[in-house]
Protein backbone atom coordinates (compact mmCIF):
# COMPACT_ATOMS: atom_id res chain seq x y z
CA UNK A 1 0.00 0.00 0.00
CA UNK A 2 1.08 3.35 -0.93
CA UNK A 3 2.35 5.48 2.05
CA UNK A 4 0.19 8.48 2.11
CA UNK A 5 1.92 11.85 4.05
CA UNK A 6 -0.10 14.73 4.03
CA UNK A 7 0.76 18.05 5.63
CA UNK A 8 -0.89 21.57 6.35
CA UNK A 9 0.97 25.05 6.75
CA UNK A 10 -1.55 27.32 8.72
CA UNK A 11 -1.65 31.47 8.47
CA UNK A 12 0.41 31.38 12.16
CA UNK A 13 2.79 29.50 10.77
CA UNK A 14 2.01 26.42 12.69
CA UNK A 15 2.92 22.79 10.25
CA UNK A 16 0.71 19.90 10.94
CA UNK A 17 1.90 16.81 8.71
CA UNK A 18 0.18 13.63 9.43
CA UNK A 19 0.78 9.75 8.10
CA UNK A 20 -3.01 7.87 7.79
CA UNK A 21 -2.02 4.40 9.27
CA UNK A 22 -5.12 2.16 8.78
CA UNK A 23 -3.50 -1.28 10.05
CA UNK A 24 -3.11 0.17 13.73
CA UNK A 25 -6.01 1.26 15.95
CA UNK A 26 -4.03 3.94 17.64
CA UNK A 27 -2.95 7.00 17.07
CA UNK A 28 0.01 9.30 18.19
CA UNK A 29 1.37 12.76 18.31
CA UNK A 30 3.85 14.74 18.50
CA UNK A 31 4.20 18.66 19.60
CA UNK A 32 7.35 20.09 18.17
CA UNK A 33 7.39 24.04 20.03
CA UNK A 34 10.28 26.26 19.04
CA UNK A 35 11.16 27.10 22.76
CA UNK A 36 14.50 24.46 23.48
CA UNK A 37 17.47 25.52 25.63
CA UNK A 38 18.65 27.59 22.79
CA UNK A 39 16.32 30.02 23.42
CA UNK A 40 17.05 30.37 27.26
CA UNK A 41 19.29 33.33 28.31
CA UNK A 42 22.98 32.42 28.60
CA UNK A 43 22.80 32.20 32.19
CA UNK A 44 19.58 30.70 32.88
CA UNK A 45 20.02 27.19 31.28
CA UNK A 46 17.31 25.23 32.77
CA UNK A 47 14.51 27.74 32.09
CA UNK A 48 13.04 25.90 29.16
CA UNK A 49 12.84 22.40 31.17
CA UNK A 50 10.99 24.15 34.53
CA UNK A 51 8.54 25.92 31.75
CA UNK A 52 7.69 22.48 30.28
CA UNK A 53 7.44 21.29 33.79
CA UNK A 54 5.08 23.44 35.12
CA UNK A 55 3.11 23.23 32.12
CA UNK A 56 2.23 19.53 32.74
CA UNK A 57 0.72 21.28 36.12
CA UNK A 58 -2.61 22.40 35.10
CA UNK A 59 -3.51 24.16 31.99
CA UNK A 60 -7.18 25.43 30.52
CA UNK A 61 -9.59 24.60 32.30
CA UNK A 62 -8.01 21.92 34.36
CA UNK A 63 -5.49 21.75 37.52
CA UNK A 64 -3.10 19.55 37.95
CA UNK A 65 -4.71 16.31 39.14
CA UNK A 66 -7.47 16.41 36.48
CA UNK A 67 -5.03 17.23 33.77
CA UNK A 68 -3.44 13.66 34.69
CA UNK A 69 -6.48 11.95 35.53
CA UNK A 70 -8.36 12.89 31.76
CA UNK A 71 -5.06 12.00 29.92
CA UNK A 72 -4.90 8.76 31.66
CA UNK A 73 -8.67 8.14 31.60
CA UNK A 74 -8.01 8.42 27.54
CA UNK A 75 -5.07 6.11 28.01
CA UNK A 76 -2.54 8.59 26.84
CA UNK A 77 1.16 7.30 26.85
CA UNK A 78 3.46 10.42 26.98
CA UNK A 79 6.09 12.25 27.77
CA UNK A 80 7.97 15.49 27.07
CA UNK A 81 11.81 16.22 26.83
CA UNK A 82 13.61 19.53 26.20
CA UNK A 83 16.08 19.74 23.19
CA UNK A 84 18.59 22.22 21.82
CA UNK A 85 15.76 23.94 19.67
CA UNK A 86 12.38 22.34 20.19
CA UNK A 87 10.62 21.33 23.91
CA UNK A 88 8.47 17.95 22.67
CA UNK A 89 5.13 16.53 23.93
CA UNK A 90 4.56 13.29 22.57
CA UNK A 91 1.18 11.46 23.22
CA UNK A 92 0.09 7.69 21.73
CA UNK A 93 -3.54 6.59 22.58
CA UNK A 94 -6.16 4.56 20.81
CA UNK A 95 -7.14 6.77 17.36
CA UNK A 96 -11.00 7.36 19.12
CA UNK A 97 -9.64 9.66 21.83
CA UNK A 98 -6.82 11.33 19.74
CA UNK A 99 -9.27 14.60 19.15
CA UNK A 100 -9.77 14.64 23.22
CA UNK A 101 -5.98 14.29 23.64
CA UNK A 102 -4.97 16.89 21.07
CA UNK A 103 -7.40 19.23 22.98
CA UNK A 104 -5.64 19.00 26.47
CA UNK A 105 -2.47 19.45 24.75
CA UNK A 106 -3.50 22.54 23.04
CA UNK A 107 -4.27 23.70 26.32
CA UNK A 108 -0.59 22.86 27.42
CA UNK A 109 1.25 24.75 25.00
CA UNK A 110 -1.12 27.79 24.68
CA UNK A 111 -2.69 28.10 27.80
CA UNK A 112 -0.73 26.44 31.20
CA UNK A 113 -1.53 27.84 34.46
CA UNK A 114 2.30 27.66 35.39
CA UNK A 115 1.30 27.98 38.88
CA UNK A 116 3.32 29.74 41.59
CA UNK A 117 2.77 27.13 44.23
CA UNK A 118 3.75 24.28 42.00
CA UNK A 119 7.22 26.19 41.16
CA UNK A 120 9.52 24.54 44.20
CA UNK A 121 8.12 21.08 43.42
CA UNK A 122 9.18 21.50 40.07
CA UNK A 123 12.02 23.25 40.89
CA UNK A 124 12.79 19.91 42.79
CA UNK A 125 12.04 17.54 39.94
CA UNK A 126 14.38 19.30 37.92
CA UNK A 127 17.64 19.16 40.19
CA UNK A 128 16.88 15.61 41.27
CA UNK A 129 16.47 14.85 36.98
CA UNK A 130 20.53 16.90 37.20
CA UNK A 131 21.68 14.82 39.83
CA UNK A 132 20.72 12.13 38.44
CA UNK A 133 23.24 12.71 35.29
CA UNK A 134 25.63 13.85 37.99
CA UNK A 135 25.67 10.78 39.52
CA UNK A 136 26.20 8.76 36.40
CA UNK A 137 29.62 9.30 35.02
CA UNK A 138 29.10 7.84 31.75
CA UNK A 139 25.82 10.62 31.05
CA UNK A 140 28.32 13.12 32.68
CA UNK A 141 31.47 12.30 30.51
CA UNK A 142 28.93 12.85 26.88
CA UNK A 143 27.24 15.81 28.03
CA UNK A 144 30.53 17.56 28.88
CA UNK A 145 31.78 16.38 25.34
CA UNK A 146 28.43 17.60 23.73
CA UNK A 147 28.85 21.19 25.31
CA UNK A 148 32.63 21.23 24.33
CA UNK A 149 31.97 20.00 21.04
CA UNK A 150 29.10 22.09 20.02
CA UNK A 151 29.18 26.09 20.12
CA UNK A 152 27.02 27.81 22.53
CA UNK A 153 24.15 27.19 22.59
CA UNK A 154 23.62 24.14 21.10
CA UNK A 155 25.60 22.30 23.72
CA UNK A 156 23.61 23.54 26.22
CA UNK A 157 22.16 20.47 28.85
CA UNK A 158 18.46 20.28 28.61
CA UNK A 159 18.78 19.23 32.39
CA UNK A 160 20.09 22.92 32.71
CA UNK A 161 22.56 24.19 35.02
CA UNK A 162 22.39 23.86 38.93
CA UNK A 163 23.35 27.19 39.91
CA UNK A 164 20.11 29.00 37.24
CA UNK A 165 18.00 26.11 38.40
CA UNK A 166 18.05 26.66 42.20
CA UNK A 167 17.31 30.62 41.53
CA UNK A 168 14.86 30.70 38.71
CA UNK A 169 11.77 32.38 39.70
CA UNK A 170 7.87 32.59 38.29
CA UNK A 171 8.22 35.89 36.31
CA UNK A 172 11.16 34.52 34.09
CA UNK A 173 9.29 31.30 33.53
CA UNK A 174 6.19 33.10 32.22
CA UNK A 175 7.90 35.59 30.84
CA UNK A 176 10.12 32.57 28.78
CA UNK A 177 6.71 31.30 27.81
CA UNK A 178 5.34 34.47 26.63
CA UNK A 179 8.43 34.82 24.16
CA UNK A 180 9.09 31.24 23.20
CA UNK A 181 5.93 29.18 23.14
CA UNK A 182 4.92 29.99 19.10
CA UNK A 183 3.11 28.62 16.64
CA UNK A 184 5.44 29.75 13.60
CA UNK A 185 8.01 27.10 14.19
CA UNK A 186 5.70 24.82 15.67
CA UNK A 187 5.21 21.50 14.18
CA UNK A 188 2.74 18.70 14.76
CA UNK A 189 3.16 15.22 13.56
CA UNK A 190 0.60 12.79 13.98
CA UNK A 191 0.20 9.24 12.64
CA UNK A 192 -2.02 6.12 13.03
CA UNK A 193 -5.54 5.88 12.26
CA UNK A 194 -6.98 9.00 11.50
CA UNK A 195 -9.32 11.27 8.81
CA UNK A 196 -7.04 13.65 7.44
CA UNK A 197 -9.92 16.23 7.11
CA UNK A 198 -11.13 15.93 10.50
CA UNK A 199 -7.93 16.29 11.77
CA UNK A 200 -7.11 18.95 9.47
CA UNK A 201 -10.23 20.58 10.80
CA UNK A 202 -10.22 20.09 14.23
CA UNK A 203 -6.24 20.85 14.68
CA UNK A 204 -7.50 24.18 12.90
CA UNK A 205 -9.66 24.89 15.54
CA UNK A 206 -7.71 24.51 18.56
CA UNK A 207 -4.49 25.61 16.86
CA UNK A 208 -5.06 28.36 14.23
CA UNK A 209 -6.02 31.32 16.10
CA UNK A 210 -2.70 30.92 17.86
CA UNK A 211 -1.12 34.19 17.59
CA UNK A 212 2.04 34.23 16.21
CA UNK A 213 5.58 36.53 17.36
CA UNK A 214 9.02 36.95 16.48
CA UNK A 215 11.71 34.71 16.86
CA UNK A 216 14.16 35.80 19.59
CA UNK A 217 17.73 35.71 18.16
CA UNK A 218 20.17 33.23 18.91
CA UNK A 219 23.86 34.23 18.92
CA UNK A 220 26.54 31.70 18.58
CA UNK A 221 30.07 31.79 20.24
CA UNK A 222 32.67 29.40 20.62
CA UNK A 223 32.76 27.78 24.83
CA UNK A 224 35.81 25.47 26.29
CA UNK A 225 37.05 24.30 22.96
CA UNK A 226 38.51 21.47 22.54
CA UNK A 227 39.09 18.27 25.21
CA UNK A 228 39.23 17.88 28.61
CA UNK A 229 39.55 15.65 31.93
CA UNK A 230 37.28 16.12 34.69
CA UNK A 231 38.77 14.26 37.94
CA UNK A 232 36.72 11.57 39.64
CA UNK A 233 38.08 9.26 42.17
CA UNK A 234 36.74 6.00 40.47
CA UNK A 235 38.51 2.42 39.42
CA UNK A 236 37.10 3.41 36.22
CA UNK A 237 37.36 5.75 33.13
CA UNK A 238 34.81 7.42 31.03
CA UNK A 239 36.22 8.43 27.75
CA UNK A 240 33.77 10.20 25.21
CA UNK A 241 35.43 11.16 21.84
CA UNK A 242 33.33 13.60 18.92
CA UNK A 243 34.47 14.63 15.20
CA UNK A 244 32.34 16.53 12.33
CA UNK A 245 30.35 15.44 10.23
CA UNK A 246 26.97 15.95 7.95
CA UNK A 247 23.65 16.98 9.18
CA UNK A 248 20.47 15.12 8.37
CA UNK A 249 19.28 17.62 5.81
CA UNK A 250 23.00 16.90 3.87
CA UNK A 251 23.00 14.39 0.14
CA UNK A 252 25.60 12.74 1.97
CA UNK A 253 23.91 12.01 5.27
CA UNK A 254 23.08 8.27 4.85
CA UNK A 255 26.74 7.80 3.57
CA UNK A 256 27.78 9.24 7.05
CA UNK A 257 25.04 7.18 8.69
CA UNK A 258 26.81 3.84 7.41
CA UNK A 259 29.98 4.65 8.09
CA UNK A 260 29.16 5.21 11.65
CA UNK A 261 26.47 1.69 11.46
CA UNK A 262 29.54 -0.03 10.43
CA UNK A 263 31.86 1.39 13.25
CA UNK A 264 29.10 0.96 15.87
CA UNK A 265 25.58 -0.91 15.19
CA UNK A 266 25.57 -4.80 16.59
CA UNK A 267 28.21 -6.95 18.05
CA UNK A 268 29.88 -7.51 14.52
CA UNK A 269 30.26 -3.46 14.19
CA UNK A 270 34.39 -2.46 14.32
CA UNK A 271 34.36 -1.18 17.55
CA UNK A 272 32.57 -4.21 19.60
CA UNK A 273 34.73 -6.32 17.96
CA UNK A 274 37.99 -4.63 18.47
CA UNK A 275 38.07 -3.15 21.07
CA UNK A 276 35.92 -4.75 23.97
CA UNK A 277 35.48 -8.72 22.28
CA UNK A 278 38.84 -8.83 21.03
CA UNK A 279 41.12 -7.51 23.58
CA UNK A 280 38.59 -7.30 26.31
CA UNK A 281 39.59 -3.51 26.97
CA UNK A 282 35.84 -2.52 28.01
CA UNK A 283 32.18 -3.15 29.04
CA UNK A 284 30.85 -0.78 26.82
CA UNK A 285 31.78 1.30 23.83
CA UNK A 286 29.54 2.51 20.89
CA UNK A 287 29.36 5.70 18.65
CA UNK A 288 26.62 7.21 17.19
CA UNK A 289 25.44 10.43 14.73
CA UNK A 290 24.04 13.34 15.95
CA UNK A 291 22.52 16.19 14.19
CA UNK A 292 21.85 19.64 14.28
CA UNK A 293 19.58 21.72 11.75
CA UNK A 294 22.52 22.83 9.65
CA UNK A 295 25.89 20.49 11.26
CA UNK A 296 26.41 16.80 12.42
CA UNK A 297 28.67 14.87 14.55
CA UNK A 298 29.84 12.02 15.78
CA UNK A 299 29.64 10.83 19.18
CA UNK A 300 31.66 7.97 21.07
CA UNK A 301 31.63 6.61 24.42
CA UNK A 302 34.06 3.67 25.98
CA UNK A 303 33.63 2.97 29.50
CA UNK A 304 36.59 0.85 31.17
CA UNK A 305 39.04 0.35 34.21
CA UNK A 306 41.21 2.42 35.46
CA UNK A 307 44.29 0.76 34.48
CA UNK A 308 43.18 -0.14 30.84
CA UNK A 309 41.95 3.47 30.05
CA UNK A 310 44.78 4.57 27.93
CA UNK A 311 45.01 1.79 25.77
CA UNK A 312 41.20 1.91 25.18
CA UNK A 313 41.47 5.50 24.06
CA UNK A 314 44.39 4.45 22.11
CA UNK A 315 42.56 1.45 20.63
CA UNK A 316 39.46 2.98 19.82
CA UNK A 317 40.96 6.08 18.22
CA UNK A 318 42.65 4.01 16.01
CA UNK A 319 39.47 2.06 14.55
CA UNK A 320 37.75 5.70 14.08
CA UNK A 321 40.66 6.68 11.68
CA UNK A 322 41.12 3.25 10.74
CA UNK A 323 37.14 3.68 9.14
CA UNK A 324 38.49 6.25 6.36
CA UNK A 325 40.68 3.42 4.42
CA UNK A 326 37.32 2.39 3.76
CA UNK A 327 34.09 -0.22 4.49
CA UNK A 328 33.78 -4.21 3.19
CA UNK A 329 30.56 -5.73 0.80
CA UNK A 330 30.33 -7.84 4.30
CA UNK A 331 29.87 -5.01 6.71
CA UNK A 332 27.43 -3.06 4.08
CA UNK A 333 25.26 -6.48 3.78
CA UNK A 334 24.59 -6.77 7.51
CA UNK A 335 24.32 -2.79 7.93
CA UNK A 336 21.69 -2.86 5.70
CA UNK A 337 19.69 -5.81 7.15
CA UNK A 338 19.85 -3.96 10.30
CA UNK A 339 18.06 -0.88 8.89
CA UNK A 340 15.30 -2.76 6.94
CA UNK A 341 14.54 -4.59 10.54
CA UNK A 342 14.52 -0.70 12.09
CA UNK A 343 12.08 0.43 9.06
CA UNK A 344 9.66 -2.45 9.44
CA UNK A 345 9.43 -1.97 13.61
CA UNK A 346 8.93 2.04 12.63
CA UNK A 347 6.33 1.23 9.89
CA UNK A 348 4.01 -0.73 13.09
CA UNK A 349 4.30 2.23 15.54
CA UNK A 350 2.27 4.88 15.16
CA UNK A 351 4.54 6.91 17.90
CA UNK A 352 7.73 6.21 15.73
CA UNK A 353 6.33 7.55 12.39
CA UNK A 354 4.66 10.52 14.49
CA UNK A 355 8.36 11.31 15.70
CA UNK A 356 9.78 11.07 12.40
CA UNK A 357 6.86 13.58 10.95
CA UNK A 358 7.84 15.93 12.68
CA UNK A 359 11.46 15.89 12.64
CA UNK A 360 11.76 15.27 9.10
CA UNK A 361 9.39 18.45 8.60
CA UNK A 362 12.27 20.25 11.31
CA UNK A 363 15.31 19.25 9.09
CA UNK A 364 13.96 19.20 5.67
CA UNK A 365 11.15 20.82 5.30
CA UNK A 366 9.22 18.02 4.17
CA UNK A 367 9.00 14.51 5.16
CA UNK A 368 10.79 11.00 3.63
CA UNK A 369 8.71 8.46 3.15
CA UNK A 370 9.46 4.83 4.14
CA UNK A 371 9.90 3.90 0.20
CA UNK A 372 12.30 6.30 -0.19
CA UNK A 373 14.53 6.08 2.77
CA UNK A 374 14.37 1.88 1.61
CA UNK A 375 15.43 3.21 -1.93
CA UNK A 376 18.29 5.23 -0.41
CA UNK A 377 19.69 2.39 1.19
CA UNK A 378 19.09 0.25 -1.50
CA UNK A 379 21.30 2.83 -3.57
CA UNK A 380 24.02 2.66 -0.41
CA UNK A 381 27.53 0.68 -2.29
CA UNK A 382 30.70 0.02 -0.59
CA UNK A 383 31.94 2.31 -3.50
CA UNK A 384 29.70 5.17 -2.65
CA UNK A 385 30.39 5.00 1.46
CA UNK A 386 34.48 4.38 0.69
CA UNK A 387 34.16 7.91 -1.67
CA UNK A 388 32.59 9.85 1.42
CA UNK A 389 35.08 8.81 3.98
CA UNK A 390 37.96 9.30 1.49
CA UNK A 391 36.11 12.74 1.13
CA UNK A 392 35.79 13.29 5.05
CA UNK A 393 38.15 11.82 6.74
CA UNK A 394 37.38 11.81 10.74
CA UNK A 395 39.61 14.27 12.94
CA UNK A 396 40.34 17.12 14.77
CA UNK A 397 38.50 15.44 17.40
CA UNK A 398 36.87 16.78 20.93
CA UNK A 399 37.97 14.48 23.58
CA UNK A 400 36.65 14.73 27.06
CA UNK A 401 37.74 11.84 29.89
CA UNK A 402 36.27 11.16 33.43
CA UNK A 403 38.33 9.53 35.66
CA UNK A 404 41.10 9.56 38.27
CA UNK A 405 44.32 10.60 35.72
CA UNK A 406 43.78 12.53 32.65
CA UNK A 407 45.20 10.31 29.22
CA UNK A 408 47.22 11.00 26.57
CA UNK A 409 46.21 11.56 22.68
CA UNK A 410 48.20 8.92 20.75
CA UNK A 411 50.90 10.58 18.17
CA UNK A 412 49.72 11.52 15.22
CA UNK A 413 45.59 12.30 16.37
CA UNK A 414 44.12 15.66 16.12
């Protein structure tokens, strides 16, 4: 059956782009708002997670207990997350109550109650969600590499920072909401069973007299470049490692994509196989792509003893380079058998394709449909992947280590 996406720009701006589903009975969502950690003032990171926090805490006409009683009495399974440029809601439910559920959450994002005497239990929430990435080095060691890696303010935590957290007060949380929480920029995805037109209409009628407002401007600047060790009296090391690469929206994405599902996707990828099953150097080591809107990177994480940390780094350094000589037909084969398993577990969730909607609409401006992601990696060669990492060799490379003595960057690795 032909995959049908269908998508809707409305006067405010707002996108709604929705995938009919007809072989599920549910239905999901997903709220893309233009109001991430980017947005936040330099020294208030952690505004944009207490806004979406307190706006879980009653909004329209409902408080905060029957806000969670009538999304669980329509059997809504959600959750929300702050990102660099977007704070998500995401909602799956059977396809009946979608309409219901879209409703609440319109009153979420346009109309929370962000109430005063909820602010120090979600001002709690949010440092024990902090210290909870505190406490686990290996979270620790890849968000310090993500903020060292990234410019400001796209390394930003979402978790935010302790010291804005403990002293952020009502006014700046309403007044963040009041500047960030927009319909142009907005995106809604939805996917599973559902009438386009009735969605189209209803959505239109929660959604479109939304007012719309300017953008605030975002202002990048270099922060802590390059690598670093942060002490921690441990028997083991964290060791996170990023390089450059190409964003989503980039022709050569899926070449990057491979490269990196060859390095790191199953225990045959390089770096299982090297470097922990091999020599036995670690109990965990992966990498994996990241992207922004208009740059991409790589991300890798080893975790291992104390007294096997160096040569881990060393090891594991050495595959990364070691990718640009080139791939095997054997490694491409299995790569791609993992990614047609992926596409037929995304193709039966209707929260999956919801999430895809609306990032695809974020990073391209339009969405990829199954058949032609499956006829991009169909077109994937050994030849084509080998020309890409001849083309972009990984390097000058952002190393950040957690443990109790800093390590040494073999000879010849920048």
């Amino acid at each position: 059956m032909k995959q049908s996406i269908l998508s809707h720009v409305y006067a405010n701006g707002l996108v709604l782009v929705a995938e009919p589903m007809q072989s599920v009975e549910s239905a999901a969502f997903t709220f893309r708002v233009p109001a991430g950690t980017a947005w936040e003032p330099s020294d208030r990171n952690g505004l944009s997670t207490m806004v979406c926090e307190l706006a879980m805490r009653g909004a329209g006409p409902r408080d905060n207990r029957r806000l969670v009683n009538d999304l669980d009495n329509l059997g809504v399974e959600r959750g929300e997350g702050v990102a660099e440029a977007h704070v998500s809601f995401r909602g799956a439910t059977l396809s009946k109550n979608l309409h219901a559920a879209l409703a609440i959450y319109a009153d979420v994002i346009r109309r929370p109650h962000l109430p005063e005497d909820q602010l120090e239990a979600g001002r709690l929430t949010a440092l024990q969600d902090l210290a909870g990435v505190e406490d686990e080095p290996a979270q620790k060691v890849m968000l310090e590499l993500r903020r060292r890696h990234f410019p400001e303010p796209w390394g930003r935590l979402s978790q935010g920072q302790r010291e804005a957290l403990n002293t952020i007060d009502i006014d700046e949380i309403r007044g963040f909401f009041g500047r960030a929480y927009r319909p142009n920029g907005a995106i809604l995805g939805v996917a599973g069973r559902v009438e386009w037109h009735a969605l189209l209409d209803q959505v239109g009628k929660l959604l479109a007299d939304w007012k719309p407002s300017s953008a605030p401007a975002i202002r990048e600047r270099e922060t802590s470049p390059g690598g670093t060790h942060l002490p921690h009296d441990s028997n083991q090391t964290q060791i996170g490692i990023a390089y450059r690469s190409v964003p989503y929206r980039d022709a050569d994405y899926y070449q990057a994509a491979a490269a990196v599902g060859v390095l790191s996707g199953g225990m045959s990828s390089r770096l299982f196989t090297e470097v922990r099953e091999k020599r036995g150097l670690c109990y965990t080591v992966y990498a994996s792509h990241s992207t922004l809107l208009d740059r991409g990177s790589v991300f890798c994480y080893a975790g291992t003893s104390a007294e096997r940390a160096q040569e881990t780094l060393d090891v594991t350094l050495a595959e990364i380079v070691r990718l640009s000589d080139g791939i095997e037909s054997a490694e491409l084969e299995r790569l791609k058998a993992r990614i047609k398993s992926g596409q037929i577990m995304q193709q039966e969730s209707s929260s999956a394709r919801s999430a895809a909607l609306a990032r695809d609409w974020y990073y391209l401006g339009r969405v990829r449909t199954l058949d032609e992601v499956s006829a991009i990696v169909d077109a994937l060669s050994r030849e084509s992947i080998n020309a890409y990492l001849a083309a972009h060799r990984p390097g000058d490379f952002t190393i950040v280590t957690l443990g109790p003595k800093p390590l040494e960057v073999p000879v010849g690795v920048s």
